[in-house]
Protein backbone atom coordinates (compact mmCIF):
# COMPACT_ATOMS: atom_id res chain seq x y z
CA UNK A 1 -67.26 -11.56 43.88
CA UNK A 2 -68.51 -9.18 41.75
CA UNK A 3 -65.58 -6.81 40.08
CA UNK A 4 -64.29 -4.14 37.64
CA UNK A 5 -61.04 -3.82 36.95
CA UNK A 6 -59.02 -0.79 35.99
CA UNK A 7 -55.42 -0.78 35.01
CA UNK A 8 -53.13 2.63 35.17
CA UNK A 9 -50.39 2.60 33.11
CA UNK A 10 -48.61 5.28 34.50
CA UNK A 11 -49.35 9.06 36.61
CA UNK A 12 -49.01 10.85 33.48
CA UNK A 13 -49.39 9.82 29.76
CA UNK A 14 -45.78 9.78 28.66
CA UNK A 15 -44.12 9.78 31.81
CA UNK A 16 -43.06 6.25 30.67
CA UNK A 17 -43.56 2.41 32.59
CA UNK A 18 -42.12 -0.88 32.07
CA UNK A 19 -43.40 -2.91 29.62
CA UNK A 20 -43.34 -5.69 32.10
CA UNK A 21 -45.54 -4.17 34.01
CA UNK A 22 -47.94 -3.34 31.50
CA UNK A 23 -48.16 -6.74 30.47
CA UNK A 24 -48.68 -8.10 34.01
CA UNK A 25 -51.74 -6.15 33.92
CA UNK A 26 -52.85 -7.05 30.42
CA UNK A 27 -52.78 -10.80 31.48
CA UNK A 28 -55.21 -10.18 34.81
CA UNK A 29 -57.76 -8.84 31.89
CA UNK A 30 -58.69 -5.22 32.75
CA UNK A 31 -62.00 -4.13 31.99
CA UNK A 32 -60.33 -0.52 31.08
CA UNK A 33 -57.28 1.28 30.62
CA UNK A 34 -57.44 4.39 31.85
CA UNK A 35 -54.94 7.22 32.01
CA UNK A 36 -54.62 11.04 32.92
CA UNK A 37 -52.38 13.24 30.50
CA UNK A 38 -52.51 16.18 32.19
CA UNK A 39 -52.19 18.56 35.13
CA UNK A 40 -51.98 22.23 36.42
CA UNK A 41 -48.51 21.13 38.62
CA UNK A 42 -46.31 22.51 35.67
CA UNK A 43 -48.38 26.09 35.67
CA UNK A 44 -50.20 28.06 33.15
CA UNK A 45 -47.86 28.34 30.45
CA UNK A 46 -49.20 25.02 29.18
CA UNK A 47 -52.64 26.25 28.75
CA UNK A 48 -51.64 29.75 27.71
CA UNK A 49 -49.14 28.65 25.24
CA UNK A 50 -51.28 25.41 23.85
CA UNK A 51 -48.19 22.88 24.14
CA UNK A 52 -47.75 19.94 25.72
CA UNK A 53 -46.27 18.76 28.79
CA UNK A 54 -44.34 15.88 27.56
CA UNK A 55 -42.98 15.24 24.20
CA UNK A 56 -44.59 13.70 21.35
CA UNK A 57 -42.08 10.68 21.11
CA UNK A 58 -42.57 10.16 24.44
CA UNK A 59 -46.36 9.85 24.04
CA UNK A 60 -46.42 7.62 20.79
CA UNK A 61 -44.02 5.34 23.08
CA UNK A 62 -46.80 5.12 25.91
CA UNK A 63 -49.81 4.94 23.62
CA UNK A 64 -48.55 2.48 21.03
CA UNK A 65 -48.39 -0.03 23.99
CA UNK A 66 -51.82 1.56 25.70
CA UNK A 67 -53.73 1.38 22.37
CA UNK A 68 -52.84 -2.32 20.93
CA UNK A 69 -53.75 -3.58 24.23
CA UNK A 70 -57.25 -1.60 24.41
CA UNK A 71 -57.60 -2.95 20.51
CA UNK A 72 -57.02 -6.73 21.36
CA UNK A 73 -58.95 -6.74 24.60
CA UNK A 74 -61.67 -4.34 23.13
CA UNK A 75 -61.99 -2.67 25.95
CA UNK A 76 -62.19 0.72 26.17
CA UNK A 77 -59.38 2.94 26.63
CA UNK A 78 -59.54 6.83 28.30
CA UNK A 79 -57.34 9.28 28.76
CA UNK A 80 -58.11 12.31 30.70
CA UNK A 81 -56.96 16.06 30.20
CA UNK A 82 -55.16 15.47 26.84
CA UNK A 83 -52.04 16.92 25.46
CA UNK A 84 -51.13 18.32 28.85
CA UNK A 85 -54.16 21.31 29.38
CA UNK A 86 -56.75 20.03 27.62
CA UNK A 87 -57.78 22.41 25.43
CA UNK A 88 -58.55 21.90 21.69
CA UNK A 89 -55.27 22.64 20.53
CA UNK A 90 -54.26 19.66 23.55
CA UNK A 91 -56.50 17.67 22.06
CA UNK A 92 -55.08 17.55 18.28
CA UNK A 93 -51.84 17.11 19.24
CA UNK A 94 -52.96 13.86 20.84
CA UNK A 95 -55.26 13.04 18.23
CA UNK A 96 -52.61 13.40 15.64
CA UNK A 97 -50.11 10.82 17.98
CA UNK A 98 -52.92 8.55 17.99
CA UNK A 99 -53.44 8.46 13.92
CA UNK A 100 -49.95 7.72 13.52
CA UNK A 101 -50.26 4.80 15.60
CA UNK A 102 -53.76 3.47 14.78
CA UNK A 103 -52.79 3.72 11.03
CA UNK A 104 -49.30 2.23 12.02
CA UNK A 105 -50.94 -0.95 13.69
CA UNK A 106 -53.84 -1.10 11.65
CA UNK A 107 -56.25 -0.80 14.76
CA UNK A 108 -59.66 0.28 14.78
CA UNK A 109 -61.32 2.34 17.43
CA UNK A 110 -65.31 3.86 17.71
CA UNK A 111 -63.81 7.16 19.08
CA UNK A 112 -65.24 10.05 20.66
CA UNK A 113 -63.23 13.27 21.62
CA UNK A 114 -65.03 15.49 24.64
CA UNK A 115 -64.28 18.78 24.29
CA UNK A 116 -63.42 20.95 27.18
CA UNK A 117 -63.21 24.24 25.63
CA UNK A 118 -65.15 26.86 27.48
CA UNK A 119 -66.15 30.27 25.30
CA UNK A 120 -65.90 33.76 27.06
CA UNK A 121 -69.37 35.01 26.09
CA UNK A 122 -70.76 32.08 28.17
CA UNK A 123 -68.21 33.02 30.90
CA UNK A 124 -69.67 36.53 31.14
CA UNK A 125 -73.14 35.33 30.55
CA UNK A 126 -72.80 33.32 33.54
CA UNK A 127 -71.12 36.09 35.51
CA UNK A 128 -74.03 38.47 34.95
CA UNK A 129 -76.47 35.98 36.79
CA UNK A 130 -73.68 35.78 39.89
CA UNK A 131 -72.81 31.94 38.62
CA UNK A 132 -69.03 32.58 39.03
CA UNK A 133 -66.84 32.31 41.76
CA UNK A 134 -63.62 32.77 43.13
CA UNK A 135 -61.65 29.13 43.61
CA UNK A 136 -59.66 30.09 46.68
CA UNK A 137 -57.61 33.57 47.20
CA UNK A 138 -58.17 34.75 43.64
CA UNK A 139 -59.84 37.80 42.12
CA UNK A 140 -63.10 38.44 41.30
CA UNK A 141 -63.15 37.78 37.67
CA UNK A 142 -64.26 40.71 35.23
CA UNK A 143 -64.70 40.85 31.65
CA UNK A 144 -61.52 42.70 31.10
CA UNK A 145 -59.54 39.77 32.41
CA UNK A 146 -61.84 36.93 30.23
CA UNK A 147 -60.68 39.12 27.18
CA UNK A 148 -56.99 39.12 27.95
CA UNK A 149 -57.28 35.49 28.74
CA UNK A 150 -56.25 33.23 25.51
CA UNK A 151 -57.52 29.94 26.59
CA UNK A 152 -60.54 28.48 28.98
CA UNK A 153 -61.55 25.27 30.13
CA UNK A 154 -63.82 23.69 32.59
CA UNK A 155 -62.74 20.73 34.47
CA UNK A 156 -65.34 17.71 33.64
CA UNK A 157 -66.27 15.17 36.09
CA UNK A 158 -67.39 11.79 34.97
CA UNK A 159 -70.78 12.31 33.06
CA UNK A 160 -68.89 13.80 29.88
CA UNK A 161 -67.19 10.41 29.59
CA UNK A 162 -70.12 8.33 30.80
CA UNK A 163 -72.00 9.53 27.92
CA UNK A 164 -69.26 8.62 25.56
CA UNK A 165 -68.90 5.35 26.76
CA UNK A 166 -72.67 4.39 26.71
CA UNK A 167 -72.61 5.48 22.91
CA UNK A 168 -70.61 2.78 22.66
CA UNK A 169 -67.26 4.93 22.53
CA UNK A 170 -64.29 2.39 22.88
CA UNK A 171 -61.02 5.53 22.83
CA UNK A 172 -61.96 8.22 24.73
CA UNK A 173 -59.73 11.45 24.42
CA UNK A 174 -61.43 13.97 26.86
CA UNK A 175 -60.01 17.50 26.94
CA UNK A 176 -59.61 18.70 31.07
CA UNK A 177 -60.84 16.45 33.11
CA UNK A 178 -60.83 15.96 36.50
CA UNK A 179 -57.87 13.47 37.82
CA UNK A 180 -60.13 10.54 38.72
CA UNK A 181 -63.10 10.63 36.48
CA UNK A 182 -61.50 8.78 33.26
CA UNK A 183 -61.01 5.98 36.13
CA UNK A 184 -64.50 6.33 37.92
CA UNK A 185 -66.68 6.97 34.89
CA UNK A 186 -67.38 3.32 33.83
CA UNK A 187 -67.37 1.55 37.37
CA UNK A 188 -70.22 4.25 38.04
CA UNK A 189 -71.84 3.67 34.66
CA UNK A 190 -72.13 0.00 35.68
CA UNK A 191 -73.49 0.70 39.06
CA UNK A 192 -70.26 0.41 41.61
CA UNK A 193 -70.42 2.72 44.90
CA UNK A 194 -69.51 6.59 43.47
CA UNK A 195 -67.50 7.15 46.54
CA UNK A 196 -65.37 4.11 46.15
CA UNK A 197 -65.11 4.47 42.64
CA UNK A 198 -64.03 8.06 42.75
CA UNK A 199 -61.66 7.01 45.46
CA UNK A 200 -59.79 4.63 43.79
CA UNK A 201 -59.86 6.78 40.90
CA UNK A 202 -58.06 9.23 42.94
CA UNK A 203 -55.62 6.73 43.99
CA UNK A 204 -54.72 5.21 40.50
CA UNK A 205 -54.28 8.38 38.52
CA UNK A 206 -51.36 8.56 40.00
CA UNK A 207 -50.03 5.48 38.73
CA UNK A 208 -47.85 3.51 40.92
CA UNK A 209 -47.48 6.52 43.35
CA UNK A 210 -48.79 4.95 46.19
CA UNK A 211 -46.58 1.54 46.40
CA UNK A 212 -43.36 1.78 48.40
CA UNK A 213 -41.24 2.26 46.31
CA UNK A 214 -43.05 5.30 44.67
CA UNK A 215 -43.38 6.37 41.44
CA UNK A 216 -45.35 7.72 38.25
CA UNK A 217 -43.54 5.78 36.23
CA UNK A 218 -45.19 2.32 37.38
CA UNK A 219 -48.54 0.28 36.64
CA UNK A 220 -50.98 -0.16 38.91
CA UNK A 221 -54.63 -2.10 39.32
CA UNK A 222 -57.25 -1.38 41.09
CA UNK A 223 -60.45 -3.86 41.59
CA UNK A 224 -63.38 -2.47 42.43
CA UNK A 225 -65.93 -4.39 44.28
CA UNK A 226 -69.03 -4.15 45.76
CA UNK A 227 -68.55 -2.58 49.53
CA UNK A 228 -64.59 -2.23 48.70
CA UNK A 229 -61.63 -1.95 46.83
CA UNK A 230 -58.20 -3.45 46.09
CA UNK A 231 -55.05 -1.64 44.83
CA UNK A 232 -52.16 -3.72 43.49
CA UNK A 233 -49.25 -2.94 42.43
CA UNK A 234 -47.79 -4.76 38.73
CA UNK A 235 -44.28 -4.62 39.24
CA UNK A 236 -42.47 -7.66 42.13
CA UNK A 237 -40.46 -4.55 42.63
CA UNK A 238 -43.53 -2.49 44.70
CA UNK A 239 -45.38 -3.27 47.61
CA UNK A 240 -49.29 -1.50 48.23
CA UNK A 241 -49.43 -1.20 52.47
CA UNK A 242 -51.49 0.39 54.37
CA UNK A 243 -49.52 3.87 55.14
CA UNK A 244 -48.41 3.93 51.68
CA UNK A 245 -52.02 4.11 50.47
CA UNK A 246 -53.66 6.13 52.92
CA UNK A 247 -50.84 8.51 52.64
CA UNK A 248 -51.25 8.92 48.87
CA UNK A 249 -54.89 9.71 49.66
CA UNK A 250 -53.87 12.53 51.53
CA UNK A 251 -52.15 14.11 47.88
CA UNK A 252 -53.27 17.41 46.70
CA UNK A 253 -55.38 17.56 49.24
CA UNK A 254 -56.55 21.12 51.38
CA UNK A 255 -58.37 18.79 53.64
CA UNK A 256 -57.43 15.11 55.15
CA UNK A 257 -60.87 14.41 55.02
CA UNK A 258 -62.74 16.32 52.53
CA UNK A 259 -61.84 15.91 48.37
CA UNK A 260 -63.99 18.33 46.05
CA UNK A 261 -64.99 17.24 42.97
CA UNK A 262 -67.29 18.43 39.62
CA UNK A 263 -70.51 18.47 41.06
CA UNK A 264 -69.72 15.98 44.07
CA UNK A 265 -67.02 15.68 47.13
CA UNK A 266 -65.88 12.55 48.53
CA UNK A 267 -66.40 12.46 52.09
CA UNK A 268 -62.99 10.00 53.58
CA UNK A 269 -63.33 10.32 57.21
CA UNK A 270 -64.67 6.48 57.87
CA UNK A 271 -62.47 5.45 54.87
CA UNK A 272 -60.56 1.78 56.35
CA UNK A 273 -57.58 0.80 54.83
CA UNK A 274 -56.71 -3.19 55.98
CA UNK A 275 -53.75 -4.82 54.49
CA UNK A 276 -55.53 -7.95 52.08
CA UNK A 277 -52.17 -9.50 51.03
CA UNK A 278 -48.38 -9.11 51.25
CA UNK A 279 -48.57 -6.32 48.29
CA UNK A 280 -52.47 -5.43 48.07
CA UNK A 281 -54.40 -3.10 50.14
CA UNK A 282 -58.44 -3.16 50.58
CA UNK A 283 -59.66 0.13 51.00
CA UNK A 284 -63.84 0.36 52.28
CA UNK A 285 -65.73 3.27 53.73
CA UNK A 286 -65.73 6.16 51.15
CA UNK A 287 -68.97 7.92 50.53
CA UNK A 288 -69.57 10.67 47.92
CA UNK A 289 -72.13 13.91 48.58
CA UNK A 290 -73.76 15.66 45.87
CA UNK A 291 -74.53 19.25 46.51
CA UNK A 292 -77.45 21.41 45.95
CA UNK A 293 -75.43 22.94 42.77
CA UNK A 294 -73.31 21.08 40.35
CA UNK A 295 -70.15 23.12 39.77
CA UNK A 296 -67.41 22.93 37.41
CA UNK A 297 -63.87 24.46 37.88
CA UNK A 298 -62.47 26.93 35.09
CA UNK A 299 -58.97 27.56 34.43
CA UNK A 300 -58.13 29.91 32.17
CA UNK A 301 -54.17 31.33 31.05
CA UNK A 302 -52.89 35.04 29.87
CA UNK A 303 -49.49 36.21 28.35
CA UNK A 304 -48.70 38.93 30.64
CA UNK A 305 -44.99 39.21 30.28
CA UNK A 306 -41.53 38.13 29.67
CA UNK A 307 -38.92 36.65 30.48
CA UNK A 308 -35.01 36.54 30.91
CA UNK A 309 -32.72 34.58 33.35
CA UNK A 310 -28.66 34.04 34.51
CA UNK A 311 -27.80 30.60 36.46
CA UNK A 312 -24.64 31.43 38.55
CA UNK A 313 -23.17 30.06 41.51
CA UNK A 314 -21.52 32.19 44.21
CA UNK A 315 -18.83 30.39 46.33
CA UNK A 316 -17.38 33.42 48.45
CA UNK A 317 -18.24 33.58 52.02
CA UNK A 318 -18.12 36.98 52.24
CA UNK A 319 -20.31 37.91 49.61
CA UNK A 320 -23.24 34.94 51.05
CA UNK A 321 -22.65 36.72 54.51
CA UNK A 322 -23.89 40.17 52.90
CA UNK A 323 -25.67 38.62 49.99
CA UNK A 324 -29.48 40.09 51.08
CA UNK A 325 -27.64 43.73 50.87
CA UNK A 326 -26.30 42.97 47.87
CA UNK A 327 -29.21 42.14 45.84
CA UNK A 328 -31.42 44.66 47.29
CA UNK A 329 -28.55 47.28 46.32
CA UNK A 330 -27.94 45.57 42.82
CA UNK A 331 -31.79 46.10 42.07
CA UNK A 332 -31.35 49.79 43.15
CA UNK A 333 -28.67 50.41 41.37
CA UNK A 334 -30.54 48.85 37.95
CA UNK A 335 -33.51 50.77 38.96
CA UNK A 336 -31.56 54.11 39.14
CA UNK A 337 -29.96 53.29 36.56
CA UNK A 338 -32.98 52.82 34.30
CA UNK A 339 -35.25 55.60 36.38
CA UNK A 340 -36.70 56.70 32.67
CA UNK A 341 -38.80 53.21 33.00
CA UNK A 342 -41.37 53.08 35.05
CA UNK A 343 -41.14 50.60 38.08
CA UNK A 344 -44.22 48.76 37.55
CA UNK A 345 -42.57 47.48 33.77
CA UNK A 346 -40.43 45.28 35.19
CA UNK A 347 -39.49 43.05 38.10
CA UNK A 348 -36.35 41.44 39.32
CA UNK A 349 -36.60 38.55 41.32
CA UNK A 350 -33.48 36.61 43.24
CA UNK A 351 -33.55 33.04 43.99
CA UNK A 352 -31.09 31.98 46.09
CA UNK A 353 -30.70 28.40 46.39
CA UNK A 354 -28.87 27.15 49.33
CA UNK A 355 -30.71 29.81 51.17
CA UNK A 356 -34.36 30.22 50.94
CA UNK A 357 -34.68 28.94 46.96
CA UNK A 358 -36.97 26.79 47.52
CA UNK A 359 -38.99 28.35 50.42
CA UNK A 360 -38.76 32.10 49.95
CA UNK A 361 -39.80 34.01 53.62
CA UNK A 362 -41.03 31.40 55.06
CA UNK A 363 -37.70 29.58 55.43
CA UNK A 364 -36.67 28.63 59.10
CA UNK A 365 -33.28 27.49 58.50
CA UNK A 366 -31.58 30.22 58.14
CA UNK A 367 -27.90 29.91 58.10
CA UNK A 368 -26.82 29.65 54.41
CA UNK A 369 -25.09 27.25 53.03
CA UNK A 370 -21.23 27.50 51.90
CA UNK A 371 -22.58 28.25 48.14
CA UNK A 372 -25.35 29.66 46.75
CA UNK A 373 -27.16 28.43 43.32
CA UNK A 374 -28.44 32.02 41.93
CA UNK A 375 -30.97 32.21 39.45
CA UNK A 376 -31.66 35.84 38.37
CA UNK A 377 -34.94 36.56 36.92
CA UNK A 378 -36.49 39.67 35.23
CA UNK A 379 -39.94 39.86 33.76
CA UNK A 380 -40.93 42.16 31.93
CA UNK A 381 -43.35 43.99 29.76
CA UNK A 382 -41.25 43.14 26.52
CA UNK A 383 -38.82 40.52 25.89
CA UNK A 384 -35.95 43.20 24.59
CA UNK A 385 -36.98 44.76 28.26
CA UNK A 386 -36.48 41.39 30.19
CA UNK A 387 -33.13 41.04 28.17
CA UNK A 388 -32.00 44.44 28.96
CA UNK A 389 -32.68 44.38 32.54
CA UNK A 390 -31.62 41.12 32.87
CA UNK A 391 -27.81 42.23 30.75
CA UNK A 392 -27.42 45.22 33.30
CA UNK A 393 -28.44 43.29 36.70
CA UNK A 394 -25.94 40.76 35.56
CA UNK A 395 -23.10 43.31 35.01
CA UNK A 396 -23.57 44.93 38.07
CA UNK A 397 -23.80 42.02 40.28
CA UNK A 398 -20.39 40.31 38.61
CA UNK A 399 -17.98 43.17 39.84
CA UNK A 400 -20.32 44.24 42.79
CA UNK A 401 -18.40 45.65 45.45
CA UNK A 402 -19.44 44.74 48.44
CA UNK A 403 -18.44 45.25 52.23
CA UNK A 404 -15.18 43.40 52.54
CA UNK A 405 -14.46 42.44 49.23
CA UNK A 406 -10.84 40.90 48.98
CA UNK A 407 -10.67 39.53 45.45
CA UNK A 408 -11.65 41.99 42.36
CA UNK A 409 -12.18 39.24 40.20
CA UNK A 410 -15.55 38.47 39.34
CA UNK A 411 -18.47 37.58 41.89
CA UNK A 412 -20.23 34.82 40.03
CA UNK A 413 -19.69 31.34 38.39
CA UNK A 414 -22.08 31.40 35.38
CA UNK A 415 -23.40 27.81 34.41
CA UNK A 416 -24.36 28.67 30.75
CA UNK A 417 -22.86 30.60 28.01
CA UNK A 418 -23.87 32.96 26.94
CA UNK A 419 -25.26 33.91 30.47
CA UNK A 420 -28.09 35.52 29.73
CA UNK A 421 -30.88 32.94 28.76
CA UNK A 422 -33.83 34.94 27.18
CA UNK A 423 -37.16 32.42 28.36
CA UNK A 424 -39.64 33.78 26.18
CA UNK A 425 -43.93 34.79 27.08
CA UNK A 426 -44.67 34.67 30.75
CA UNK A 427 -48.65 33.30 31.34
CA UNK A 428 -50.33 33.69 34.48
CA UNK A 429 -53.92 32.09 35.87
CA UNK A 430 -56.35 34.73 34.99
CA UNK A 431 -59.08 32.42 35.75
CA UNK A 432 -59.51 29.85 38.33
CA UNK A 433 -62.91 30.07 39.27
CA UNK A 434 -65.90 27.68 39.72
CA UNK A 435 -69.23 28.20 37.79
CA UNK A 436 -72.42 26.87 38.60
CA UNK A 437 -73.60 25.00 35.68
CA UNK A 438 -77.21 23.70 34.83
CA UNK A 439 -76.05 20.38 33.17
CA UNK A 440 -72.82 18.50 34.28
CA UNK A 441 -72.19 18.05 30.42
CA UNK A 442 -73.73 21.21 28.95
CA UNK A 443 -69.53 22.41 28.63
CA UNK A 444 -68.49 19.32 26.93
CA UNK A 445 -69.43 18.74 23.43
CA UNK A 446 -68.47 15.23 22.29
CA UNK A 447 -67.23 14.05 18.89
CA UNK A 448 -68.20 10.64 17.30
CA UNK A 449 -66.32 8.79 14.29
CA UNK A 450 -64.60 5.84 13.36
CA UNK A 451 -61.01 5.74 13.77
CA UNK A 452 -58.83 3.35 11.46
C-alpha cells in the first residue's frame, strides 16, 4: 500500500534519543525527518529574551546525527519553531549550529529558512480593520502594549513549509511553527488525507511520548497511508497501544474532540484507534475543517520586571501550623516597612511546597506536610528593588516570631548561599492573539541558498 513515512527523532530538538533508535529508523528508509525545536511550555522569557531553550551542545549532538542522515538519504529534513521561540534571533542560533556541522561533515543542503517574524506596524494595521483577537482570557491588545512588546511571531501552519519544499528545499529551518505542520506539510504536499496527516503530526511531535513507556527522549515512526495511519515505536524498549495513543491525542488539548490549527481544526470525534501489531497502533477517522477565515496565532513577549528569590526549607511544626499568618504578616511588615514605595512596585509571592506549591487555591488536600519547600519571590520594577525586598522579607521571616515559638534560633534552612538569588528580567505574554490573515504565507518570508 501506498505510504509516507516520517521519522521523529525526539519531542524537542536537543532533548536527546538513542542513537539506536535513530538508526532503527534510518534503516526502515523515512521519506523525512522531521522535528519540532520549540514550545511556549517554558513561558515567555524565551521569546522576550531571544535565547534558547536547550543548549547549543546539546543541539549540535541531536543535529549532527539528524543532518548526516537527511544528507545520505537526501531526504528532506524540517525542524519546526527553531532555537526554542522562533524568532530571528531563534533562528541564527540554529543556523549557526547547523554551519558548524555541515562544514564539519562536509554535507550539502538546498536550504531555505521561513521566517516567522511578525512587525508591529502590520499588527496595528490589522487591528484598525478589527483583524485581531483575543486567544482565550487575554486583553484586548492596544498599540501601547505592541510597543512595549520586544518580540512577535505568528504561528505558521503547513503552507510556509510546503512552499519550501516544492522549491526543492531539502533543510528546512522554519521560525514558529505550529507543533505538527513540519510533520504534515509534505504528506499533504503529496496528496495524503489533511486530517490524518495533521493527526499524526500531532502525535509524533512529541516524539516517543505516546509509547508506554513515555518519553521525549525516544524515536518514533509514523506511516501514513491512504484511509489510515500507523505509529511505531523504534526502541524494543516501547510499546504503541491503543490507550497510550489515544491518550496522547488528548495532550494540550481544551477539547477531547476539537484541535485548532492555522487556518484549519481537526475534527477527532470518529477518530478509531485498533491495535495493528504487538507494538503498532493504526489510527483512521480524522477529518480536518477549513474555516471561512484563515487565522494565524501571535505571540508576542515584554520585560516588565524583575526578579529575586530565597529557596529555604522549614521543618518546625509549629511554624507550618501558623505558616499562612506568618507570611501574610511578614509581607506587612516589609510593606510597612518600606511604606515610602508604592505598593503597586513590587510583589511578594510565597510558594509553599508541601502545601499548595504546586496548586495554589485550588488545592484540596489541605493538611500540610511535615516540611515545607519555600521559595520566596519578589518582582519588581528594578532589579536593586527585587534584591532589596527580597534581603528584608528574608530577614524578617528568619527570626519571625510567631505564636508559640519555642526555639529562637532561626526559622529557615536556606538551600543556597548566599540566599538571596537575584533571577534577572521578568517577561510576560503581551500578545497572544489570533489575526485574520489574507494569505496563509503572507507572514512568512522564506530564504533560499546553498548550504555547504
Amino acid at each position: 500500500m501506498k505510504e509516507i513515512r516520517i521519522l521523529s527523532p525526539s519531542g524537542m530538538l536537543g532533548y536527546g534519543f538513542p542513537k539506536e533508535s535513530f538508526l532503527n529508523g534510518i534503516e526502515k528508509k523515512p521519506d523525512v525527518i522531521a522535528v519540532d525545536a520549540g514550545s511556549t511550555d517554558a513561558g515567555p522569557h524565551k521569546l522576550g529574551a531571544g535565547v534558547g531553550i536547550v543548549s547549543e551542545l546539546a543541539v549540535e549532538k541531536d543535529l549532527t546525527l539528524i543532518l548526516k542522515a537527511g544528507f545520505e538519504l537526501d531526504i528532506p529534513v524540517i525542524i519546526g519553531s527553531a532555537g526554542g521561540a522562533g524568532a530571528k534571533a531563534h533562528i541564527d542560533w540554529t543556523m549557526t549550529i547547523v554551519r558548524k556541522i555541515v562544514e564539519k561533515h562536509g554535507l550539502h543542503f538546498k536550504t531555505a529558512i521561513v521566517y516567522a517574524d511578525v512587525d508591529k506596524d502590520y499588527v496595528k494595521k490589522k487591528m484598525d480593520t478589527d483583524d485581531v483577537h483575543p486567544l482565550g482570557p487575554v486583553p484586548i491588545l492596544t498599540e501601547s502594549v505592541v510597543d512595549l512588546t520586544n518580540n512577535i511571531v505568528g504561528q505558521m501552519g503547513v503552507e510556509p513549509i510546503m512552499e519550501a519544499l516544492k522549491d526543492g528545499a531539502k533543510l528546512i529551518v522554519a521560525g514558529r511553527a505550529y507543533d505538527p505542520a513540519p510533520f504534515a506539510a509534505l504528506p499533504i504536499l503529496m496528496g495524503y488525507d489533511s486530517g490524518l496527516a495533521y493527526h499524526l503530526g500531532k502525535i509524533l511531535e512529541c516524539g516517543a511520548l505516546c509509547a508506554q513507556p513515555g518519553t521525549t527522549k525516544d524515536c518514533i515512526m509514523g506511516y501514513l497511508r491512504e484511509d489510515h495511519f500507523l505509529v511505531e515505536p523504534l526502541n524494543d524498549k516501547r510499546k504503541c497501544i491503543t490507550s497510550s495513543v489515544a491518550a496522547h491525542t488528548l495532550y494540550e488539548k481544551d477539547h477531547p474532540y476539537i484541535l485548532h490549527g492555522p487556518g484549519m481544526y481537526l475534527d477527532l470525534s470518529n477518530s478509531r484507534f485498533e491495535q495493528f501489531s504487538d507494538n503498532v497502533v493504526k489510527v483512521s477517522g480524522s477529518k480536518m475543517t477549513s474555516p471561512d477565515k484563515y487565522t494565524i496565532k501571535l505571540e508576542g513577549a515584554a520585560k516588565v520586571a524583575y526578579r529575586t528569590l530565597v529557596v529555604a526549607g522549614i521543618r518546625d511544626p509549629i511554624m507550618i501550623r501558623n505558616i499562612d499568618d506568618i507570611t501574610r504578616d511578614v509581607e506587612q511588615q516589609v510593606r510597612n516597612y518600606f511604606d515610602e514605595i508604592p505598593a503597586e512596585d513590587f510583589e511578594l509571592i510565597f510558594h509553599l511546597y508541601g502545601k499548595n506549591g504546586v496548586m495554589g487555591d485550588r488545592e484540596r488536600e489541605k493538611t500540610p506536610c511535615h516540611e515545607l519547600g519555600l521559595v520566596m519571590e519578589v518582582v519588581a520594577k528594578t532589579q536593586d528593588l527585587a534584591n532589596t525586598i527580597c534581603s528584608s522579607a528574608r530577614s524578617t521571616m528568619l527570626h519571625f516570631p510567631y505564636e508559640g515559638r519555642k526555639a529562637t534560633a532561626g526559622n529557615l534552612a536556606f538551600l543556597y548561599s548566599p540566599s538571596d538569588i537575584e533571577f534577572g528580567p521578568v517577561y510576560k505574554f503581551t500578545v497572544y492573539h489570533l489575526v485574520n490573515v489574507d494569505h496563509p504565507t503572507e507572514l512568512f518570508p522564506i530564504d533560499y541558498f546553498d548550504l555547504k
